[in-house]
PDB file of N, CA and C in Angstrom:
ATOM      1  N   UNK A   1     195.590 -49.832 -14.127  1.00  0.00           N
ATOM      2  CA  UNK A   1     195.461 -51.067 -14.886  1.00  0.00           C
ATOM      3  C   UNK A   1     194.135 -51.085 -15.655  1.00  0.00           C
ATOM      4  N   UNK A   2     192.808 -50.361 -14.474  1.00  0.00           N
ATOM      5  CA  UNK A   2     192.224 -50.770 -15.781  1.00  0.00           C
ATOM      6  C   UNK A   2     191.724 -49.952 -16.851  1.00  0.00           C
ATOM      7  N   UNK A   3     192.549 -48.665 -17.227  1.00  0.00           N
ATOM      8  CA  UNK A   3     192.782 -48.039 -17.876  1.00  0.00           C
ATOM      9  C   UNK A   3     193.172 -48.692 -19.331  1.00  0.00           C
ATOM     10  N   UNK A   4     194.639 -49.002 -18.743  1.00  0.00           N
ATOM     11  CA  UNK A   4     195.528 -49.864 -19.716  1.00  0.00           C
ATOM     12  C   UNK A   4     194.090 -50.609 -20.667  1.00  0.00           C
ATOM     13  N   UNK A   5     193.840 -51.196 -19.843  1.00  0.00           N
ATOM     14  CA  UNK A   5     193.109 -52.717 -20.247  1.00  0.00           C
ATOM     15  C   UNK A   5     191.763 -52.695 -20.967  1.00  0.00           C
ATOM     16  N   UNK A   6     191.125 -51.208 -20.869  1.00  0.00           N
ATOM     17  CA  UNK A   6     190.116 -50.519 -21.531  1.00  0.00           C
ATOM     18  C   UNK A   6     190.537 -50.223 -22.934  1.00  0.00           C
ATOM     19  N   UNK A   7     191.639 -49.951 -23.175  1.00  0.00           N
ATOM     20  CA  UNK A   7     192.574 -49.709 -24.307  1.00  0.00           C
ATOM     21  C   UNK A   7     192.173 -51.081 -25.075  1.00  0.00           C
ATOM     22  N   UNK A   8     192.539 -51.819 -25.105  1.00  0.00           N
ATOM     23  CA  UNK A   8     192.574 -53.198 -25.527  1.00  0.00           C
ATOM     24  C   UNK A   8     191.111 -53.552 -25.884  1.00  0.00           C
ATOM     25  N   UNK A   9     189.988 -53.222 -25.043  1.00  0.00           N
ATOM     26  CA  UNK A   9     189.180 -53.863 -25.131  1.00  0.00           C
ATOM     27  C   UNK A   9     188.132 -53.043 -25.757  1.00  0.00           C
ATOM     28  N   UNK A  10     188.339 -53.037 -27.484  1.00  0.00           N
ATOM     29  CA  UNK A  10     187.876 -52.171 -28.275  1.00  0.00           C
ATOM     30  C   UNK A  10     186.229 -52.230 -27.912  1.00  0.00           C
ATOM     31  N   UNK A  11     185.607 -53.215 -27.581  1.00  0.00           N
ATOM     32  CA  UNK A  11     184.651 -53.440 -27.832  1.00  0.00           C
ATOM     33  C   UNK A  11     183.483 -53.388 -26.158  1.00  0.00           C
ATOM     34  N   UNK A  12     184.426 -53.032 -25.238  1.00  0.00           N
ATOM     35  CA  UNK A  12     183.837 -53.238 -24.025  1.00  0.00           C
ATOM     36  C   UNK A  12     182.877 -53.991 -23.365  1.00  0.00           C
ATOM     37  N   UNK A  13     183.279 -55.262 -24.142  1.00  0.00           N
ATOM     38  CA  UNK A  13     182.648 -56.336 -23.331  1.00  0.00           C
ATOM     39  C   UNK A  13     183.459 -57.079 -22.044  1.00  0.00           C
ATOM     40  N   UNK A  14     184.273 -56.228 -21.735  1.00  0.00           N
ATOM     41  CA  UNK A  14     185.200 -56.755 -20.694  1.00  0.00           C
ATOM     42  C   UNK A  14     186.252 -58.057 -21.002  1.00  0.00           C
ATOM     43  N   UNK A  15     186.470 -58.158 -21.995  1.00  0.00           N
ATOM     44  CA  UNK A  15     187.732 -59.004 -22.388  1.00  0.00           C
ATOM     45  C   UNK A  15     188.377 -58.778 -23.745  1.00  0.00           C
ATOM     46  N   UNK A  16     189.805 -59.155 -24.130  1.00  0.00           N
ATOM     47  CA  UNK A  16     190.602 -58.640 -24.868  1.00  0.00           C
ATOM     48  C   UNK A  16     190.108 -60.212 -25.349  1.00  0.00           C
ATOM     49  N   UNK A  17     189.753 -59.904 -26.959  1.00  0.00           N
ATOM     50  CA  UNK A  17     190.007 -60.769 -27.781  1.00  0.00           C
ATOM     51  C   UNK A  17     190.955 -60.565 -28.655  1.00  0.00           C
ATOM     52  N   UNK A  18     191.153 -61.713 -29.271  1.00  0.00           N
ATOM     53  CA  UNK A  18     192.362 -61.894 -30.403  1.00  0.00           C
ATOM     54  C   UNK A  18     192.064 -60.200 -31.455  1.00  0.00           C
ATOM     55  N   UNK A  19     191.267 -60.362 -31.845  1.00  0.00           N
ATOM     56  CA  UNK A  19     190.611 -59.584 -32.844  1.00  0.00           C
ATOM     57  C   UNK A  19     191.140 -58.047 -32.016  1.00  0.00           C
ATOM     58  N   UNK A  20     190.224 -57.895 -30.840  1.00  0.00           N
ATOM     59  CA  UNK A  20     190.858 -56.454 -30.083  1.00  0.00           C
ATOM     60  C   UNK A  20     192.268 -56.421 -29.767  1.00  0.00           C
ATOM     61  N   UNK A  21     192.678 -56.952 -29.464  1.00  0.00           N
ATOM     62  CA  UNK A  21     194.400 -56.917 -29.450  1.00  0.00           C
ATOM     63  C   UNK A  21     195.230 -56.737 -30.916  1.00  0.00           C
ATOM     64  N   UNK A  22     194.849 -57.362 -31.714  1.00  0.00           N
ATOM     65  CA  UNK A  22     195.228 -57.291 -32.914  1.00  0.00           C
ATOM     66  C   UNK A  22     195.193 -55.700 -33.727  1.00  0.00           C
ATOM     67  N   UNK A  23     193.668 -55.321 -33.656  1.00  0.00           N
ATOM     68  CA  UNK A  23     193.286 -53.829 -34.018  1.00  0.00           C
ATOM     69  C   UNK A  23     194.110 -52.690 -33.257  1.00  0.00           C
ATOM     70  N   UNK A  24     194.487 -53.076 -31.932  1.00  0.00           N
ATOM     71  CA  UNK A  24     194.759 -51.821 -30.885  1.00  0.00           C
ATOM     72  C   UNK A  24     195.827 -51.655 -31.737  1.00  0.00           C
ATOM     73  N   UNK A  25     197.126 -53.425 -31.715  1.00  0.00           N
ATOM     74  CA  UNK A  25     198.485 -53.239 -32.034  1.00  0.00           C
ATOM     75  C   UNK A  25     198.873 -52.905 -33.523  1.00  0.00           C
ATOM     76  N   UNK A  26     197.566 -52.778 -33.950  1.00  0.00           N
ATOM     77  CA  UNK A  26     197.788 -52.084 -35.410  1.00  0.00           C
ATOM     78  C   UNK A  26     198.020 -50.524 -35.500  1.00  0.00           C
ATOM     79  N   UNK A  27     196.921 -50.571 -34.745  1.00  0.00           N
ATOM     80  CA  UNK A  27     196.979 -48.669 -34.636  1.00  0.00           C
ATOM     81  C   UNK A  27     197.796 -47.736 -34.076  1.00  0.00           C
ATOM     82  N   UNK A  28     198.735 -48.887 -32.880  1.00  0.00           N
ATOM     83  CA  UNK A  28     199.635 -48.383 -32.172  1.00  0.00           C
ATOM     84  C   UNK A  28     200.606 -48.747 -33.043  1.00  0.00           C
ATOM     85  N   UNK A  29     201.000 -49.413 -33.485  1.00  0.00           N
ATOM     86  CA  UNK A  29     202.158 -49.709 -34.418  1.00  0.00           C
ATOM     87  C   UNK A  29     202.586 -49.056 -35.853  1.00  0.00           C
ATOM     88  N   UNK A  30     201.634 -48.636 -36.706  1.00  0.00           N
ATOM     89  CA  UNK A  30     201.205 -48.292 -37.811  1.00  0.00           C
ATOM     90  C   UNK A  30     201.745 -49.394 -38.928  1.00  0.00           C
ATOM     91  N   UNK A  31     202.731 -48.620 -39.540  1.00  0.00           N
ATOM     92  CA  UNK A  31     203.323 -49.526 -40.892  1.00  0.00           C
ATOM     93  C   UNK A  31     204.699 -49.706 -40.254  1.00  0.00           C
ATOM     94  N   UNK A  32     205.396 -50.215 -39.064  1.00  0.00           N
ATOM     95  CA  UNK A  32     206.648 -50.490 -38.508  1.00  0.00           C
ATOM     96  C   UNK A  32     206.096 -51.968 -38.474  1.00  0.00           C
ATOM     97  N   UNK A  33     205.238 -52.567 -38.537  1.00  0.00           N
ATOM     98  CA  UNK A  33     205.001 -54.053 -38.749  1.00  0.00           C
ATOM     99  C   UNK A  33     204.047 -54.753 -39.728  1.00  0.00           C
ATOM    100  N   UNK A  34     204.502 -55.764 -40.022  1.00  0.00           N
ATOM    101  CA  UNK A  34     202.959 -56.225 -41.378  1.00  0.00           C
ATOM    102  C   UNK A  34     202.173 -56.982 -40.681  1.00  0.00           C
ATOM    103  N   UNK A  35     201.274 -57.223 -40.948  1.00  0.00           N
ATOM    104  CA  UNK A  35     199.947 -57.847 -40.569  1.00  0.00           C
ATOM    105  C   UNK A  35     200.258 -59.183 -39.956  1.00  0.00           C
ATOM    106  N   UNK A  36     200.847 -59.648 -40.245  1.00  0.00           N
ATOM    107  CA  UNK A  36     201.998 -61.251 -40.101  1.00  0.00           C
ATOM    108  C   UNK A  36     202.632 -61.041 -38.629  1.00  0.00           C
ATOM    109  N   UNK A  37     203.520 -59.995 -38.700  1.00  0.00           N
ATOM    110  CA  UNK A  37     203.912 -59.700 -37.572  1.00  0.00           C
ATOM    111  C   UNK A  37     203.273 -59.371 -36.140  1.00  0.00           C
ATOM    112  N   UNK A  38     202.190 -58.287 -36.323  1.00  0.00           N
ATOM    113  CA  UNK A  38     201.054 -58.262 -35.789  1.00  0.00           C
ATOM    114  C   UNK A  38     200.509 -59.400 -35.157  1.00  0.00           C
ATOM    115  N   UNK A  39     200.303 -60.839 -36.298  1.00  0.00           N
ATOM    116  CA  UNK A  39     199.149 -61.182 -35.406  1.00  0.00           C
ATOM    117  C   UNK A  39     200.037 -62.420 -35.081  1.00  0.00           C
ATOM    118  N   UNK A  40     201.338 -63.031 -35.705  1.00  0.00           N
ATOM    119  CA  UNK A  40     202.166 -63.641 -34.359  1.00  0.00           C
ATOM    120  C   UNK A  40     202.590 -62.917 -32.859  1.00  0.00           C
ATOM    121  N   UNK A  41     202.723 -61.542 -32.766  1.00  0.00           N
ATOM    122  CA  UNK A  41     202.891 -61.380 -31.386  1.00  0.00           C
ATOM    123  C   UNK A  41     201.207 -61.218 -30.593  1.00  0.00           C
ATOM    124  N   UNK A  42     200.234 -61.177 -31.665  1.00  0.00           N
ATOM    125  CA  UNK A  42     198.757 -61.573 -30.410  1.00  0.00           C
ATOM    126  C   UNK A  42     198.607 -62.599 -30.393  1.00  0.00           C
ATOM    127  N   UNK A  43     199.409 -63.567 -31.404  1.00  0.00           N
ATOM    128  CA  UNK A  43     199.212 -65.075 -30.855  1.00  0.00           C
ATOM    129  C   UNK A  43     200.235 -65.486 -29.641  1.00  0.00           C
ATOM    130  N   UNK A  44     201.373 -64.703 -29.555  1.00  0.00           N
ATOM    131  CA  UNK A  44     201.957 -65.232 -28.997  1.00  0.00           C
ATOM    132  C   UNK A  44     201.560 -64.735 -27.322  1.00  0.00           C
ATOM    133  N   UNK A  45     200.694 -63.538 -27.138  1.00  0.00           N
ATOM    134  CA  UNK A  45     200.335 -62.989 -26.046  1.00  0.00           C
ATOM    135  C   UNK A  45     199.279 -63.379 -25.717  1.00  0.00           C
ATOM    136  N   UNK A  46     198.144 -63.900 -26.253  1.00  0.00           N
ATOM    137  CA  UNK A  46     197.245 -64.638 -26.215  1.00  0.00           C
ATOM    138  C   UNK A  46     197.535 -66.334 -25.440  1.00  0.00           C
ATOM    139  N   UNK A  47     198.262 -66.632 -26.040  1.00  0.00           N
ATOM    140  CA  UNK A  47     199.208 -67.894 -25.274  1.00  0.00           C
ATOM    141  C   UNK A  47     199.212 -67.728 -23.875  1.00  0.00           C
ATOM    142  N   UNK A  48     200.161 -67.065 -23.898  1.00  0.00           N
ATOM    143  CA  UNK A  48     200.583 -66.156 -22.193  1.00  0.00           C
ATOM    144  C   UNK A  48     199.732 -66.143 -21.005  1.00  0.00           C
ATOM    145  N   UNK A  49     198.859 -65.423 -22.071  1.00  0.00           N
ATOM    146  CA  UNK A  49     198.085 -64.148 -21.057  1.00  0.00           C
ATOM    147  C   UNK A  49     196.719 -64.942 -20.634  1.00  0.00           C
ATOM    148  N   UNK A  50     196.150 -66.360 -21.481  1.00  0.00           N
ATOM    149  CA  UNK A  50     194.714 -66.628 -21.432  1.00  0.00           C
ATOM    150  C   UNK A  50     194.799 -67.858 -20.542  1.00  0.00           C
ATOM    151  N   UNK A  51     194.757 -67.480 -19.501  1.00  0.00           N
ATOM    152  CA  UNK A  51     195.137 -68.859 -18.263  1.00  0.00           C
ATOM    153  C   UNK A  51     194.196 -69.813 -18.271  1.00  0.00           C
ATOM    154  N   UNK A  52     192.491 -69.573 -18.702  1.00  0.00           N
ATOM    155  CA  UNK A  52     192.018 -70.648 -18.639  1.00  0.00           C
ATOM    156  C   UNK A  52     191.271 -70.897 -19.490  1.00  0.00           C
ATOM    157  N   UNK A  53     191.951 -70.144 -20.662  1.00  0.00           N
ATOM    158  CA  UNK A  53     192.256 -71.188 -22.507  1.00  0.00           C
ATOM    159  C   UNK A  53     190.759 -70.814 -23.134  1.00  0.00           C
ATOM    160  N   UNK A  54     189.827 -69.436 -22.649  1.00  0.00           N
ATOM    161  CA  UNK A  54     188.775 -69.722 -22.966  1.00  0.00           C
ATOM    162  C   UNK A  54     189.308 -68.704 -24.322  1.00  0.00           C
ATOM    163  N   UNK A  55     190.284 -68.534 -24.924  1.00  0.00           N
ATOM    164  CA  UNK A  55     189.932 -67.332 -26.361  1.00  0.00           C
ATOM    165  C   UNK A  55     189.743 -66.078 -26.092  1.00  0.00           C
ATOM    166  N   UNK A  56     190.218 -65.454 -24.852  1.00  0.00           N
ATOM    167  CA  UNK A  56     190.113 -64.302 -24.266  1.00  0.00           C
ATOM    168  C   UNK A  56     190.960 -63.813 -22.949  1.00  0.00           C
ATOM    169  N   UNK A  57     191.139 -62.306 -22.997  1.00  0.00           N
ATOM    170  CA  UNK A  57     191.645 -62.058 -21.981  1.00  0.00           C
ATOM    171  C   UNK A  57     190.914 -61.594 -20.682  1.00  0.00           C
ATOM    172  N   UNK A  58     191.004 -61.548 -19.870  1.00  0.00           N
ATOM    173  CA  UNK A  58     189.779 -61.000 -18.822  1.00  0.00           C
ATOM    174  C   UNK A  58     190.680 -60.296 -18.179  1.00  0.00           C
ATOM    175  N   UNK A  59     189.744 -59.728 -16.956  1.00  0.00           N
ATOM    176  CA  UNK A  59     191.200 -57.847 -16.556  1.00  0.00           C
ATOM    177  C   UNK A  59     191.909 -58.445 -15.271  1.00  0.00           C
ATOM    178  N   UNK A  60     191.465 -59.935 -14.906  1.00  0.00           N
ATOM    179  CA  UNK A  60     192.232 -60.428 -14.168  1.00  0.00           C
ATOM    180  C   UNK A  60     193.545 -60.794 -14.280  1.00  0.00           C
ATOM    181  N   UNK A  61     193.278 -61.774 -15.575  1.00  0.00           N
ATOM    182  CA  UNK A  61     194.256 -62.036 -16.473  1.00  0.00           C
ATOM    183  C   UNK A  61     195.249 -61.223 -17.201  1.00  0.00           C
ATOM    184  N   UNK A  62     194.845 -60.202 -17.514  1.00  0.00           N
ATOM    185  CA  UNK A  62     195.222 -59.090 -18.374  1.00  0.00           C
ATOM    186  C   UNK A  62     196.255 -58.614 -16.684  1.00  0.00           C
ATOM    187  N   UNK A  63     195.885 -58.113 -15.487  1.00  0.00           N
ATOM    188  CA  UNK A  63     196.832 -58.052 -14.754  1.00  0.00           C
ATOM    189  C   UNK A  63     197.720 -58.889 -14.140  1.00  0.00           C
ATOM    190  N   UNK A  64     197.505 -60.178 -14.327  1.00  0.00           N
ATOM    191  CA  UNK A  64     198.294 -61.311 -14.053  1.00  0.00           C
ATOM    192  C   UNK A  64     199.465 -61.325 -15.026  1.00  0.00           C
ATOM    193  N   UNK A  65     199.397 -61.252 -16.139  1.00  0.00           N
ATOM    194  CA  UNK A  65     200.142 -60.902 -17.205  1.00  0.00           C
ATOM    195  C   UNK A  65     201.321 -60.069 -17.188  1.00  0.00           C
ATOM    196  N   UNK A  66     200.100 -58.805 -16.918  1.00  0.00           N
ATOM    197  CA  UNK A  66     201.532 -57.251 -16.980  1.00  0.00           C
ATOM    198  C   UNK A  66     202.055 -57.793 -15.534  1.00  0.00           C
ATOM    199  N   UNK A  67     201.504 -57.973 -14.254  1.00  0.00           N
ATOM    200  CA  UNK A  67     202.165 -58.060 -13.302  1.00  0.00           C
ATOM    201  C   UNK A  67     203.560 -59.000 -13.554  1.00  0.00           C
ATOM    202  N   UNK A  68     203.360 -60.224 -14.564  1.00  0.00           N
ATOM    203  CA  UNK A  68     204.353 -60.910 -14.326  1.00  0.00           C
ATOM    204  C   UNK A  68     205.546 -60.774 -15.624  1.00  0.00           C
ATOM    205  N   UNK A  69     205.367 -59.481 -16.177  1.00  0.00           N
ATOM    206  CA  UNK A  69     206.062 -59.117 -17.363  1.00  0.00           C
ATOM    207  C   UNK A  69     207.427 -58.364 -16.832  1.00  0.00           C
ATOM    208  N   UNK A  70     208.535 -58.628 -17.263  1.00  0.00           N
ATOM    209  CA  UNK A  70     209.741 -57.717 -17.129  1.00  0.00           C
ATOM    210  C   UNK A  70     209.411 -56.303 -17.817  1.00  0.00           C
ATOM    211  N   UNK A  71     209.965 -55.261 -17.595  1.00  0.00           N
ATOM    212  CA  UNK A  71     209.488 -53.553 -17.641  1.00  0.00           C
ATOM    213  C   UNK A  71     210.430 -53.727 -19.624  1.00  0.00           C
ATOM    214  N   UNK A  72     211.150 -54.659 -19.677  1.00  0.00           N
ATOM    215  CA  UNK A  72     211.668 -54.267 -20.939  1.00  0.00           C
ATOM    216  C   UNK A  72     211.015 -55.290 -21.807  1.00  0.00           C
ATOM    217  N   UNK A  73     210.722 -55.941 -21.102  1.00  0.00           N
ATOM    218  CA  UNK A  73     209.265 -56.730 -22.883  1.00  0.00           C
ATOM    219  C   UNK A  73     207.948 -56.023 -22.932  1.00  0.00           C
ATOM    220  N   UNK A  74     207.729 -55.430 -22.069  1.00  0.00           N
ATOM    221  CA  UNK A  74     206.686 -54.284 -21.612  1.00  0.00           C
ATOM    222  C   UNK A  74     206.535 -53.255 -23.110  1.00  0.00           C
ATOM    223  N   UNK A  75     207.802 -52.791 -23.153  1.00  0.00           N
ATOM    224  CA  UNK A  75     208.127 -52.233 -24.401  1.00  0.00           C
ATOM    225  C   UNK A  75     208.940 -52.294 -25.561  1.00  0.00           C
ATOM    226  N   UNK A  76     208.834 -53.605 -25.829  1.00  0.00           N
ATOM    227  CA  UNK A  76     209.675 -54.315 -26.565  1.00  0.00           C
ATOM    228  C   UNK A  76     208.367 -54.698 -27.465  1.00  0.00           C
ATOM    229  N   UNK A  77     208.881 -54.876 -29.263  1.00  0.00           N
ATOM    230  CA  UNK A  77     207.714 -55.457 -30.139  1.00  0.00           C
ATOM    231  C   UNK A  77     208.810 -56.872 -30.704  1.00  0.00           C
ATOM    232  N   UNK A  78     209.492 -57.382 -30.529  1.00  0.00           N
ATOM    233  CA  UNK A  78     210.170 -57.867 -30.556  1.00  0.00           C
ATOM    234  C   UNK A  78     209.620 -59.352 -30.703  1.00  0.00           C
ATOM    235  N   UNK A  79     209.425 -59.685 -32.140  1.00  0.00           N
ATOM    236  CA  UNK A  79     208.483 -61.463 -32.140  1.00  0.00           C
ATOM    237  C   UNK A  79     208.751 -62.446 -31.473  1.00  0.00           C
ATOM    238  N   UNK A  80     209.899 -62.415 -31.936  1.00  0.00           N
ATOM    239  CA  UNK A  80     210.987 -64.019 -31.538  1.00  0.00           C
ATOM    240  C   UNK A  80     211.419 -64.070 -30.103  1.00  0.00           C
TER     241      UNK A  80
END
């Protein structure tokens, strides 16, 4: 996990911001999504994932998250 979660956290201050989530899922994604798309699914994971609403993910959170994710939205880019 906190492998995974090092990924994310371009900047290693120990939390996934909007901004680092956004950059990772760009780079992992390439041109299979537009920028639009992109940053409704970090808004929409950001939602999710930020339990106590501070604008960030922390690696607690960040495993609270995957722990409570089904294995097929896991790998699913899927907006809606």
């Amino acid at each position: 996990m906190k492998t995974a979660f090092q990924i994310y956290d371009i900047n290693n201050d120990g939390f996934i911001t909007n901004g680092d989530l956004f950059n990772t899922l760009k780079i992992l994604v390439g041109e299979n999504l537009t920028d639009i798309q992109i940053q409704l699914l970090v808004d929409r994971t950001m939602v999710s994932a930020d339990k106590d609403l501070d604008g960030k993910i922390s690696f607690e959170e960040f495993c609270l998250f995957c722990k409570d994710m089904k294995i097929a939205e896991m790998f699913s880019m899927k907006i809606f």
